[in-house]
PDB file of N, CA and C in Angstrom:
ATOM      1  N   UNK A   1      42.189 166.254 293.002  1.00  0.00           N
ATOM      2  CA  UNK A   1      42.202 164.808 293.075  1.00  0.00           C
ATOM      3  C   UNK A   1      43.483 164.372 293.776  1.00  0.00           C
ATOM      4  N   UNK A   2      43.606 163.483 294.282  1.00  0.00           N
ATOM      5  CA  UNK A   2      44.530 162.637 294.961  1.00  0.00           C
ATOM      6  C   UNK A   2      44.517 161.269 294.978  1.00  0.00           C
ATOM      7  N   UNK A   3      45.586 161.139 295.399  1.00  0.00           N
ATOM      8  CA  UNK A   3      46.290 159.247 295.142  1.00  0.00           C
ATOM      9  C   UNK A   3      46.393 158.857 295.992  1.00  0.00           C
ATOM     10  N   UNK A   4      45.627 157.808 296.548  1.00  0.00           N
ATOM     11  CA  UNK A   4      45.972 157.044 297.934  1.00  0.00           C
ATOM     12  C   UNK A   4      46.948 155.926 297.701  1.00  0.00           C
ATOM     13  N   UNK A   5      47.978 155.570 297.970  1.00  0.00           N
ATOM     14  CA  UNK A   5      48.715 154.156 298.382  1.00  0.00           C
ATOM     15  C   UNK A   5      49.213 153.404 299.552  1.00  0.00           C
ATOM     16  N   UNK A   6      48.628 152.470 299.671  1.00  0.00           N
ATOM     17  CA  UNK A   6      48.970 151.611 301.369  1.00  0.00           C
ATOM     18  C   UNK A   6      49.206 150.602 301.180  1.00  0.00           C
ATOM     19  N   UNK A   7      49.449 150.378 302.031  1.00  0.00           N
ATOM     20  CA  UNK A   7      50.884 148.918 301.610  1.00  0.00           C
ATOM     21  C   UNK A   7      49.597 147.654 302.763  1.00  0.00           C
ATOM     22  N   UNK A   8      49.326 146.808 302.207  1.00  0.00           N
ATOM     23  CA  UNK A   8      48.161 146.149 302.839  1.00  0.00           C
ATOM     24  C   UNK A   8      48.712 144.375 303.334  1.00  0.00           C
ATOM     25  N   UNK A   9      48.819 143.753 304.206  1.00  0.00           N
ATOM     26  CA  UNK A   9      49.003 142.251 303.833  1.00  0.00           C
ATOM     27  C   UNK A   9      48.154 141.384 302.957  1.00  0.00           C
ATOM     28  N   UNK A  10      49.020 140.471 302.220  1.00  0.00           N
ATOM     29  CA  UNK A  10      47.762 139.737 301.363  1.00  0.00           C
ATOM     30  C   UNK A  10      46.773 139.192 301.631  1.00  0.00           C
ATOM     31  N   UNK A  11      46.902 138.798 303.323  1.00  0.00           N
ATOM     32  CA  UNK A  11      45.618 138.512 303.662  1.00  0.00           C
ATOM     33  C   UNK A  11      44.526 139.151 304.093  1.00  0.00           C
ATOM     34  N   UNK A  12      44.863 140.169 303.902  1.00  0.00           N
ATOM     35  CA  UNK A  12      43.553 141.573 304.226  1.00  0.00           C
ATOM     36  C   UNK A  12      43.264 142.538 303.036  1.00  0.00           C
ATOM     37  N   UNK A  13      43.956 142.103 301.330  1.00  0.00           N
ATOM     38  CA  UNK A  13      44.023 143.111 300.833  1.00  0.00           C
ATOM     39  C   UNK A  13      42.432 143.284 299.877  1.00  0.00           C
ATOM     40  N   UNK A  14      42.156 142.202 300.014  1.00  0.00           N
ATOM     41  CA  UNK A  14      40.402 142.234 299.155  1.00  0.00           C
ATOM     42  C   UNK A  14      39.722 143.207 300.495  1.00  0.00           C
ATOM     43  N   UNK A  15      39.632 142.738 301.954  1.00  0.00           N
ATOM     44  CA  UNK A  15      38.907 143.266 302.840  1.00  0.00           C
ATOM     45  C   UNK A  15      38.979 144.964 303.121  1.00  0.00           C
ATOM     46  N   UNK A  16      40.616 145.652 302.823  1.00  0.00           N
ATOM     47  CA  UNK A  16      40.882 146.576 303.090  1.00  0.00           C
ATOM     48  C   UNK A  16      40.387 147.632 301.454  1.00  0.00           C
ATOM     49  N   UNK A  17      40.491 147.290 300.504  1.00  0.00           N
ATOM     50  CA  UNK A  17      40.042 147.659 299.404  1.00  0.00           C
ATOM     51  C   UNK A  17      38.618 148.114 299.585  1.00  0.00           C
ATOM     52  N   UNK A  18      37.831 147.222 299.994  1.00  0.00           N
ATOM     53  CA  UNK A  18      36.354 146.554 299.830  1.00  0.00           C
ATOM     54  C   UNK A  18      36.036 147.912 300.910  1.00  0.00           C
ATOM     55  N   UNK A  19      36.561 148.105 301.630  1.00  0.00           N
ATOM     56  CA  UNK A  19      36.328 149.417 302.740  1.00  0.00           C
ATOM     57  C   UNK A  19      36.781 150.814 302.232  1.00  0.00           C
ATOM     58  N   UNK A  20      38.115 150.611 301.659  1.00  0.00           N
ATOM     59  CA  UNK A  20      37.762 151.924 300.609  1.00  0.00           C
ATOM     60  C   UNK A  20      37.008 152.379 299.534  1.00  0.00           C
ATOM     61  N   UNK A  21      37.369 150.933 298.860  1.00  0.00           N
ATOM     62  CA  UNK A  21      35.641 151.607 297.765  1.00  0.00           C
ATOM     63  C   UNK A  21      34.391 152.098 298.304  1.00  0.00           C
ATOM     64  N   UNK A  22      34.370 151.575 299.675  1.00  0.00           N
ATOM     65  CA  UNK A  22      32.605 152.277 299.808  1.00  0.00           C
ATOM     66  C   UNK A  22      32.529 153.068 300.488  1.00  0.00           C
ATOM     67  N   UNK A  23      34.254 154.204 301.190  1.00  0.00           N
ATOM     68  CA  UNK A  23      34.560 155.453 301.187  1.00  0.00           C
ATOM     69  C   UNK A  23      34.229 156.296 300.628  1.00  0.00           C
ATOM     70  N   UNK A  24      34.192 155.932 299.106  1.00  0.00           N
ATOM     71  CA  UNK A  24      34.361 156.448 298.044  1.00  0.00           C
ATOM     72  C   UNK A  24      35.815 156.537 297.175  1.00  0.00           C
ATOM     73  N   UNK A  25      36.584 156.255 297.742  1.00  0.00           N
ATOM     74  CA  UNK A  25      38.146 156.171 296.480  1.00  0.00           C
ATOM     75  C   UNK A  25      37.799 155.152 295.427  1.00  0.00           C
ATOM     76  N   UNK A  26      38.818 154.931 294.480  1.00  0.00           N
ATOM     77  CA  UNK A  26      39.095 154.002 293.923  1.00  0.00           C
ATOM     78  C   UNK A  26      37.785 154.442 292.729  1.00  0.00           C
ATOM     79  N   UNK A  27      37.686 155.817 292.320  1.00  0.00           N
ATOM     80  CA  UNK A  27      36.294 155.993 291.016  1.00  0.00           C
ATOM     81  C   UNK A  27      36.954 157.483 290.283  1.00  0.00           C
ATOM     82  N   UNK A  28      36.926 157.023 289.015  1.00  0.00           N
ATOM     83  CA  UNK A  28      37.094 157.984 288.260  1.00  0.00           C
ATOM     84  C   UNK A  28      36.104 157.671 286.799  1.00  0.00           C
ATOM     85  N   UNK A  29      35.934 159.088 286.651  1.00  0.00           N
ATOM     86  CA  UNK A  29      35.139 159.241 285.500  1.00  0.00           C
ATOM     87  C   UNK A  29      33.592 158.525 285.987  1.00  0.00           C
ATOM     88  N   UNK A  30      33.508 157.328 285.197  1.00  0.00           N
ATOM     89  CA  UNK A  30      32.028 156.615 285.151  1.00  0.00           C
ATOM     90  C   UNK A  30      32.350 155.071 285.351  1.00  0.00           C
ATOM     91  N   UNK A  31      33.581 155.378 286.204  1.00  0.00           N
ATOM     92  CA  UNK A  31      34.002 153.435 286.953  1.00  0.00           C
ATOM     93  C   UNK A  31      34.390 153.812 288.482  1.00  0.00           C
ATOM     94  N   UNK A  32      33.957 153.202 288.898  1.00  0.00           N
ATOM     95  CA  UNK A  32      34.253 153.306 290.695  1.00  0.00           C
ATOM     96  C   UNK A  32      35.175 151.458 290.574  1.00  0.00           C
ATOM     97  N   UNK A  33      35.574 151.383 291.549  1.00  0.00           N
ATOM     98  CA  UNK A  33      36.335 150.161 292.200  1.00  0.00           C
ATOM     99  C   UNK A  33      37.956 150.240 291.319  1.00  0.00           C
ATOM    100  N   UNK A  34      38.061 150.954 291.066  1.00  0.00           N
ATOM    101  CA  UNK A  34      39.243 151.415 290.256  1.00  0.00           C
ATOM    102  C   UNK A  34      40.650 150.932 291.208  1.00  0.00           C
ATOM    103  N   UNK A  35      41.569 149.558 291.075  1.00  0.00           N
ATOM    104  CA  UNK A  35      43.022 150.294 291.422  1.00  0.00           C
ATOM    105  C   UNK A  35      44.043 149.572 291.094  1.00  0.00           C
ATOM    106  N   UNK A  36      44.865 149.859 291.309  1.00  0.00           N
ATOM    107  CA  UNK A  36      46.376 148.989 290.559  1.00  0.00           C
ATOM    108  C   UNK A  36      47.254 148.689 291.974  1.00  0.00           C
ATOM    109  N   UNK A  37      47.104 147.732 291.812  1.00  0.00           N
ATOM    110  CA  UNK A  37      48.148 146.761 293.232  1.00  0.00           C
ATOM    111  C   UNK A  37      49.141 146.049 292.658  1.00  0.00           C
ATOM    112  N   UNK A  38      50.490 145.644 293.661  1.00  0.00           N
ATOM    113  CA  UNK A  38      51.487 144.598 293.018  1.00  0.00           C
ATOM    114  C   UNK A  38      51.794 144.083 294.082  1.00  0.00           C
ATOM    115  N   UNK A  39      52.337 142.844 294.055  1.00  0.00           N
ATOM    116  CA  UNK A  39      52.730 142.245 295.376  1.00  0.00           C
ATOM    117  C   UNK A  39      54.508 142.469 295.659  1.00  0.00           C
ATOM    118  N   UNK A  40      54.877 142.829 296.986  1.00  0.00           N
ATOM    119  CA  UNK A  40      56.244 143.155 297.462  1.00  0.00           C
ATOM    120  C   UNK A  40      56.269 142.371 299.014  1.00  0.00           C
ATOM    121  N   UNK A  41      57.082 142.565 299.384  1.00  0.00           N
ATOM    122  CA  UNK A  41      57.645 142.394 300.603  1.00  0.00           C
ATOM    123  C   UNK A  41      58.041 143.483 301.711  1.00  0.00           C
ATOM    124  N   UNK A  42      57.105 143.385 302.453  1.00  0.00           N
ATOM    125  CA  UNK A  42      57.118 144.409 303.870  1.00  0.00           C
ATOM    126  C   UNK A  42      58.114 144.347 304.530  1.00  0.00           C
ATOM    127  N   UNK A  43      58.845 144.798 305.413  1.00  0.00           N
ATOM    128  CA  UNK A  43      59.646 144.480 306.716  1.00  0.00           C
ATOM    129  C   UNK A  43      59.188 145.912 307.474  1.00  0.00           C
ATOM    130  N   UNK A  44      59.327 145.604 308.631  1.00  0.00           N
ATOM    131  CA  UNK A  44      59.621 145.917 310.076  1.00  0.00           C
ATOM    132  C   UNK A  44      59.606 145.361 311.418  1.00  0.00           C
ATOM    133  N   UNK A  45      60.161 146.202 312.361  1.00  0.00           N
ATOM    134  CA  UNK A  45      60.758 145.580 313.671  1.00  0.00           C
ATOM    135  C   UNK A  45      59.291 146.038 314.922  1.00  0.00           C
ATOM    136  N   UNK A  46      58.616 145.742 315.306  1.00  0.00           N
ATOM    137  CA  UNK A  46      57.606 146.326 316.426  1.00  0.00           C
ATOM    138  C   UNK A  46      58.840 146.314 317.837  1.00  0.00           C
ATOM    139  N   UNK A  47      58.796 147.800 317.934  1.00  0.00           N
ATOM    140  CA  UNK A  47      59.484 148.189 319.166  1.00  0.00           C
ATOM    141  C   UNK A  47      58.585 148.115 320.419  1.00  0.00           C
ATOM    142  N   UNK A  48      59.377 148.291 321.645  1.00  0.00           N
ATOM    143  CA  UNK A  48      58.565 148.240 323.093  1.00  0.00           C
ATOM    144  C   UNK A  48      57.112 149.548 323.092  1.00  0.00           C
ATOM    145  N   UNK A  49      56.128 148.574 323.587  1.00  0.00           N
ATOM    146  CA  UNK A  49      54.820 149.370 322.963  1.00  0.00           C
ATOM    147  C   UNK A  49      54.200 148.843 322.213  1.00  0.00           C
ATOM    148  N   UNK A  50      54.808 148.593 321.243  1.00  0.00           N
ATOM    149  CA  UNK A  50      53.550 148.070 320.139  1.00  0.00           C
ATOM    150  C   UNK A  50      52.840 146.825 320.246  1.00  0.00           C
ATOM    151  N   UNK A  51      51.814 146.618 319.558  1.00  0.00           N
ATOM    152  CA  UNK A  51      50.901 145.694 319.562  1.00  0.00           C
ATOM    153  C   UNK A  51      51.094 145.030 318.516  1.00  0.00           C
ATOM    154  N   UNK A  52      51.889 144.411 317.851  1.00  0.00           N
ATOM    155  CA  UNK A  52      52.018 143.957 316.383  1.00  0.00           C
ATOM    156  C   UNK A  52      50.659 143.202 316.229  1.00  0.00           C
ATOM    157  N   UNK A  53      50.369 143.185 315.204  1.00  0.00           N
ATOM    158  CA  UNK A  53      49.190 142.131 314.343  1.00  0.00           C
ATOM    159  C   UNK A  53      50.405 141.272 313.517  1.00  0.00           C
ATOM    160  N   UNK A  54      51.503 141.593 313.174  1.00  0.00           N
ATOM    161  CA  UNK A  54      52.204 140.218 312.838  1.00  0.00           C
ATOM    162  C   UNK A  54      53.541 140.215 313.836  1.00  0.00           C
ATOM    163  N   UNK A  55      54.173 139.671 313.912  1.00  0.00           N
ATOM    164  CA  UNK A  55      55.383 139.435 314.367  1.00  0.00           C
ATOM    165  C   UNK A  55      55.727 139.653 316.145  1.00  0.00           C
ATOM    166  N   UNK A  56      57.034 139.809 316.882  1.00  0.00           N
ATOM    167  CA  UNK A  56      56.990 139.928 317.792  1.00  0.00           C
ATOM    168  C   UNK A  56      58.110 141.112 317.912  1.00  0.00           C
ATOM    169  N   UNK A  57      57.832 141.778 319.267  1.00  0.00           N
ATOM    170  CA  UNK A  57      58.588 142.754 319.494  1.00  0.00           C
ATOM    171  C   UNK A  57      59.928 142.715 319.231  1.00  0.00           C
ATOM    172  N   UNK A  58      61.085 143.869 319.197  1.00  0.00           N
ATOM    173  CA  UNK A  58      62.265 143.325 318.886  1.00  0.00           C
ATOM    174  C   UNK A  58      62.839 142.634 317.932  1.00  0.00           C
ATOM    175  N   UNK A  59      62.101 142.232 317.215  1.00  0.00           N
ATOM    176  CA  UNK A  59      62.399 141.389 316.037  1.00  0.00           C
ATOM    177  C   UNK A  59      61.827 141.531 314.597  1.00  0.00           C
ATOM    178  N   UNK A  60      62.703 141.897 313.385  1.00  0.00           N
ATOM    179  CA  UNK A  60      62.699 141.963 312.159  1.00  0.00           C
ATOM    180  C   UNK A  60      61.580 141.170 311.679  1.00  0.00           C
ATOM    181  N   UNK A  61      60.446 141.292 310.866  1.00  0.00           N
ATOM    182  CA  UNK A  61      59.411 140.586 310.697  1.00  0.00           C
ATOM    183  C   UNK A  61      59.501 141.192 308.579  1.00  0.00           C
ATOM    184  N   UNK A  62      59.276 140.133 307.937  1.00  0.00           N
ATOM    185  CA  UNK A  62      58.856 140.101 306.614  1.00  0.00           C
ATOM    186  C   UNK A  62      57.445 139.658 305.998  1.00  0.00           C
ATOM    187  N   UNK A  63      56.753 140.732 305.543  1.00  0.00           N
ATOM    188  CA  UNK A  63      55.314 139.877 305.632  1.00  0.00           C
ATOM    189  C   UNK A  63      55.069 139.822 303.330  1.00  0.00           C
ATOM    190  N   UNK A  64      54.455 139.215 303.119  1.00  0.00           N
ATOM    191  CA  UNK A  64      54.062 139.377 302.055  1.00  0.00           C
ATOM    192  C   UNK A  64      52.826 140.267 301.937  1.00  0.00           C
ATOM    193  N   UNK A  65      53.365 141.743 301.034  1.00  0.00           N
ATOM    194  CA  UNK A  65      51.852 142.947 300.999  1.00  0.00           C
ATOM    195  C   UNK A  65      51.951 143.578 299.858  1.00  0.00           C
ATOM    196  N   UNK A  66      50.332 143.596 299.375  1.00  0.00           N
ATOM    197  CA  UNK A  66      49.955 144.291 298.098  1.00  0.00           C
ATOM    198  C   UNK A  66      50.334 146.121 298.229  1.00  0.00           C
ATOM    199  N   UNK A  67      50.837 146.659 298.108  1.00  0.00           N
ATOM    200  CA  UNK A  67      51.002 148.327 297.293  1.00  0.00           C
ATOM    201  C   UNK A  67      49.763 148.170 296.820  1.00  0.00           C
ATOM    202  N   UNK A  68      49.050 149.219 297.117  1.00  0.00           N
ATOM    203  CA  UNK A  68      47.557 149.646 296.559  1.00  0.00           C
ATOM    204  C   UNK A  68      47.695 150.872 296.180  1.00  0.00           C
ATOM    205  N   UNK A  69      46.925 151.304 294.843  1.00  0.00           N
ATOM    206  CA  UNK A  69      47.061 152.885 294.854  1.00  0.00           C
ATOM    207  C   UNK A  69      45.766 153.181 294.450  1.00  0.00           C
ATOM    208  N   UNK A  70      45.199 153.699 294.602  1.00  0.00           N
ATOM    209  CA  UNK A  70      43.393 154.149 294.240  1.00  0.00           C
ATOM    210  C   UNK A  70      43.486 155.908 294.250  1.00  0.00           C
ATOM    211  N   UNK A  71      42.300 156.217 293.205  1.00  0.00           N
ATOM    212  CA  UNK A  71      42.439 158.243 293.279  1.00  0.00           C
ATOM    213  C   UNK A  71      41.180 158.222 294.288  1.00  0.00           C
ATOM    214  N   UNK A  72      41.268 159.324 294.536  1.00  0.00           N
ATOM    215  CA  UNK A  72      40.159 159.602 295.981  1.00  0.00           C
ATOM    216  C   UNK A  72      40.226 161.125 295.622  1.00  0.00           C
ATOM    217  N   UNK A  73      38.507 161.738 295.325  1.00  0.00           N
ATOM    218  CA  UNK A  73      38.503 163.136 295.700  1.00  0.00           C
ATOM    219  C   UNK A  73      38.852 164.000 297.019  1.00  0.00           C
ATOM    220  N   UNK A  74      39.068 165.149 296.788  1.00  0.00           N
ATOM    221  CA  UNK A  74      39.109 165.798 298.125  1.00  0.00           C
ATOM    222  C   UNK A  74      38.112 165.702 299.459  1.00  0.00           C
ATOM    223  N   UNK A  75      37.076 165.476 298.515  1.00  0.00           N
ATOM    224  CA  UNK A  75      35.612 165.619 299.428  1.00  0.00           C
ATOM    225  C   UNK A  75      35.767 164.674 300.155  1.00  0.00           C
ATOM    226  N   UNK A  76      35.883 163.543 299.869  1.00  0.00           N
ATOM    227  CA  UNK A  76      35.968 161.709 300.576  1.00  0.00           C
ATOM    228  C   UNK A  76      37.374 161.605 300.915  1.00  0.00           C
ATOM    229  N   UNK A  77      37.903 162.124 301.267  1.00  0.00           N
ATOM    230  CA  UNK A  77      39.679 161.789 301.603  1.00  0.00           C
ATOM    231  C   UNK A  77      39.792 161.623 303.342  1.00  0.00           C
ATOM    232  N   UNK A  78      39.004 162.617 304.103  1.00  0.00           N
ATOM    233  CA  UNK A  78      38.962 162.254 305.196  1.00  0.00           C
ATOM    234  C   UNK A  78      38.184 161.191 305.400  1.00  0.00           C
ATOM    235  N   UNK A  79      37.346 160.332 304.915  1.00  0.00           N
ATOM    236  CA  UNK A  79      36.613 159.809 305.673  1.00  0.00           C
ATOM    237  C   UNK A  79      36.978 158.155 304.949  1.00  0.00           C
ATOM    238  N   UNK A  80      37.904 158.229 303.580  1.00  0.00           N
ATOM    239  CA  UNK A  80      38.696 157.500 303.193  1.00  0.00           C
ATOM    240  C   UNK A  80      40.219 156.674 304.350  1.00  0.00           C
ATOM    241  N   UNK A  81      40.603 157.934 304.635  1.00  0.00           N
ATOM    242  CA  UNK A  81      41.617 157.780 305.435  1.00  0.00           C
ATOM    243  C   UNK A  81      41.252 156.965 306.679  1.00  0.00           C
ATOM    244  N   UNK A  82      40.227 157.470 307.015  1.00  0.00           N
ATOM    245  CA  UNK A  82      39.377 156.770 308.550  1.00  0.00           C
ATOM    246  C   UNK A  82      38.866 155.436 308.297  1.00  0.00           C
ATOM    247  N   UNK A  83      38.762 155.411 307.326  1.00  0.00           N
ATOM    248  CA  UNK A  83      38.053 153.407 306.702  1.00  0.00           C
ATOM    249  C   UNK A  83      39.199 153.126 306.440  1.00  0.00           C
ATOM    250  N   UNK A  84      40.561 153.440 306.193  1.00  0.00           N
ATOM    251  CA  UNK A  84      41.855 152.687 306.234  1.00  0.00           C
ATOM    252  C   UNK A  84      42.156 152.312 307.247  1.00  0.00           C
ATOM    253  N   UNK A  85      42.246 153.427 307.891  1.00  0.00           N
ATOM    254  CA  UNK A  85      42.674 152.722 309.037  1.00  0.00           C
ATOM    255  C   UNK A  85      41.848 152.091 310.154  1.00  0.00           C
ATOM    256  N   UNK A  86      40.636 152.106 310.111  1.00  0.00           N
ATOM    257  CA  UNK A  86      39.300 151.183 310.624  1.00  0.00           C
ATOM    258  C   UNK A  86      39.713 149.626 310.360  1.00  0.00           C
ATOM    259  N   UNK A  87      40.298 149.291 308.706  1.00  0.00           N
ATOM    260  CA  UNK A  87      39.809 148.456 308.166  1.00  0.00           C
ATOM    261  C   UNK A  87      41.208 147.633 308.378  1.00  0.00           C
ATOM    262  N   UNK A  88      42.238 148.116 308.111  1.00  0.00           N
ATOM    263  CA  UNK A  88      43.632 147.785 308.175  1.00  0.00           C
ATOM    264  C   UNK A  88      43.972 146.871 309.457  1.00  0.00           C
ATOM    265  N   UNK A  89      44.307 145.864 309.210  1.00  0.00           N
ATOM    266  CA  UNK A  89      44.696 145.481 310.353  1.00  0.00           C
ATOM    267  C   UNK A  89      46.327 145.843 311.322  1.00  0.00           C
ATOM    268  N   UNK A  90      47.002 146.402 310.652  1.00  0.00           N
ATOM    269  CA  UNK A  90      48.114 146.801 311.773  1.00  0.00           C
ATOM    270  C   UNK A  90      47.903 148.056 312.500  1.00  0.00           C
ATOM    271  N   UNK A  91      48.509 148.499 313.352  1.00  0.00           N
ATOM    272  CA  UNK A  91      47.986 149.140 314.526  1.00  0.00           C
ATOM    273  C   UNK A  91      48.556 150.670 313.604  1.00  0.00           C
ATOM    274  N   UNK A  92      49.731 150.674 312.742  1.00  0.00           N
ATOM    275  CA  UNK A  92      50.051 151.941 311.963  1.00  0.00           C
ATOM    276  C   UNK A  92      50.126 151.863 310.535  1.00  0.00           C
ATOM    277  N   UNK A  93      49.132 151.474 309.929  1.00  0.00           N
ATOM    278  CA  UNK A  93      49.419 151.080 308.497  1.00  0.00           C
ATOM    279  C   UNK A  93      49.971 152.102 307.692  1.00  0.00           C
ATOM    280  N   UNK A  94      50.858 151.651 306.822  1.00  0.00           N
ATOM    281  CA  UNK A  94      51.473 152.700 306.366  1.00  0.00           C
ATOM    282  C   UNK A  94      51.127 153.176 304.886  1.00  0.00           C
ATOM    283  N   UNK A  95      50.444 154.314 304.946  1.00  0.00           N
ATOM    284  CA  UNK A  95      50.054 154.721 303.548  1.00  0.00           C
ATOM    285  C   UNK A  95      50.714 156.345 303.288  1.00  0.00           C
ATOM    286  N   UNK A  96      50.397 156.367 301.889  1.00  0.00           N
ATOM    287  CA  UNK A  96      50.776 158.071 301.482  1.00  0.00           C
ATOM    288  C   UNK A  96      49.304 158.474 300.405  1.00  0.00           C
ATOM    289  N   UNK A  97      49.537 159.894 300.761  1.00  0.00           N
ATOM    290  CA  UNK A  97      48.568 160.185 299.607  1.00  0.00           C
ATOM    291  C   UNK A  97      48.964 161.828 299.151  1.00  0.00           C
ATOM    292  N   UNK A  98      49.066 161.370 297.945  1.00  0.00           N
ATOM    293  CA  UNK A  98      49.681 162.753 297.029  1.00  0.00           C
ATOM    294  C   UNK A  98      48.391 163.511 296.048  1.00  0.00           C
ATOM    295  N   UNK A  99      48.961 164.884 296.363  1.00  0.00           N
ATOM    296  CA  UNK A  99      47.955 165.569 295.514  1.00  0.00           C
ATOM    297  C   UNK A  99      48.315 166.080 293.881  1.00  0.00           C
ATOM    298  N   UNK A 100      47.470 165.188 293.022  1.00  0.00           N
ATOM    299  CA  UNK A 100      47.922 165.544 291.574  1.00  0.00           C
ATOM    300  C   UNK A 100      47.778 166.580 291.065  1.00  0.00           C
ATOM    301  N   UNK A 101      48.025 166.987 290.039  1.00  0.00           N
ATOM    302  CA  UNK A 101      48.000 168.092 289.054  1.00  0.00           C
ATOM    303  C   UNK A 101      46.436 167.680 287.944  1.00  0.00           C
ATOM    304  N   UNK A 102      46.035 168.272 287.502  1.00  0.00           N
ATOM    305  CA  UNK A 102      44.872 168.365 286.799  1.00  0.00           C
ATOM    306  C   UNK A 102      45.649 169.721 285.455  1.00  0.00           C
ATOM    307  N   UNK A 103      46.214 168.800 284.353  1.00  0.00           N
ATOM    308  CA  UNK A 103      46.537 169.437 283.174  1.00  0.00           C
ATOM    309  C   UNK A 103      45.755 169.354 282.225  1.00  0.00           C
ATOM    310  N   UNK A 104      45.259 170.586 282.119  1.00  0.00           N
ATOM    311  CA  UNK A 104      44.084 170.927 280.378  1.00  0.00           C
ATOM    312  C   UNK A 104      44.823 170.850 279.513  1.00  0.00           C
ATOM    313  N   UNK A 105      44.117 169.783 278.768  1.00  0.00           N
ATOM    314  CA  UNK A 105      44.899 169.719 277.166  1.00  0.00           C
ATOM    315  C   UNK A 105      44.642 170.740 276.072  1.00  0.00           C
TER     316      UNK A 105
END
């Protein structure tokens, strides 16, 4: 099992969710749509090249974005990853995904 977390703007974070759940992340046990978000504050600068979806080149940009974390099996992780970033609107959204431990009690 594994943990997806991506840092989403608030105005895309129902839309970008809504594309991973039907990846398949965000289900454990006998509940699917499963995840725990908080709201923070983004920054970065879009250097020469980029295409920002917010802000302008050269310049420090602060956006308001939900931290998402949802579990995602192995099986659906690639094709999870590919509806993130399908769904995401910045051109490099920035996520992590860690692989847990599975401890028998």
């Amino acid at each position: 099992m594994y943990k997806l977390i991506v840092f989403i703007p608030e105005t895309h974070t129902e839309e970008v969710k809504t594309a991973l759940f039907a990846a398949g992340a965000g289900r454990q046990g006998d509940y699917d749509c499963c995840a725990w978000q908080t709201l923070g504050q983004g920054q970065f600068r879009p250097l020469d090249g980029s295409k920002p979806f917010i802000g302008q080149q050269g310049e420090i940009e602060t956006v308001a974005e939900y931290r998402v974390e949802m579990l995602c099996e192995e099986s659906r992780l690639k094709a999870v990853v590919s509806a993130l970033r399908d769904a995401h609107p910045y051109e490099e959204p920035a996520f992590e995904v860690i692989q847990l431990v599975d401890i028998d009690e």
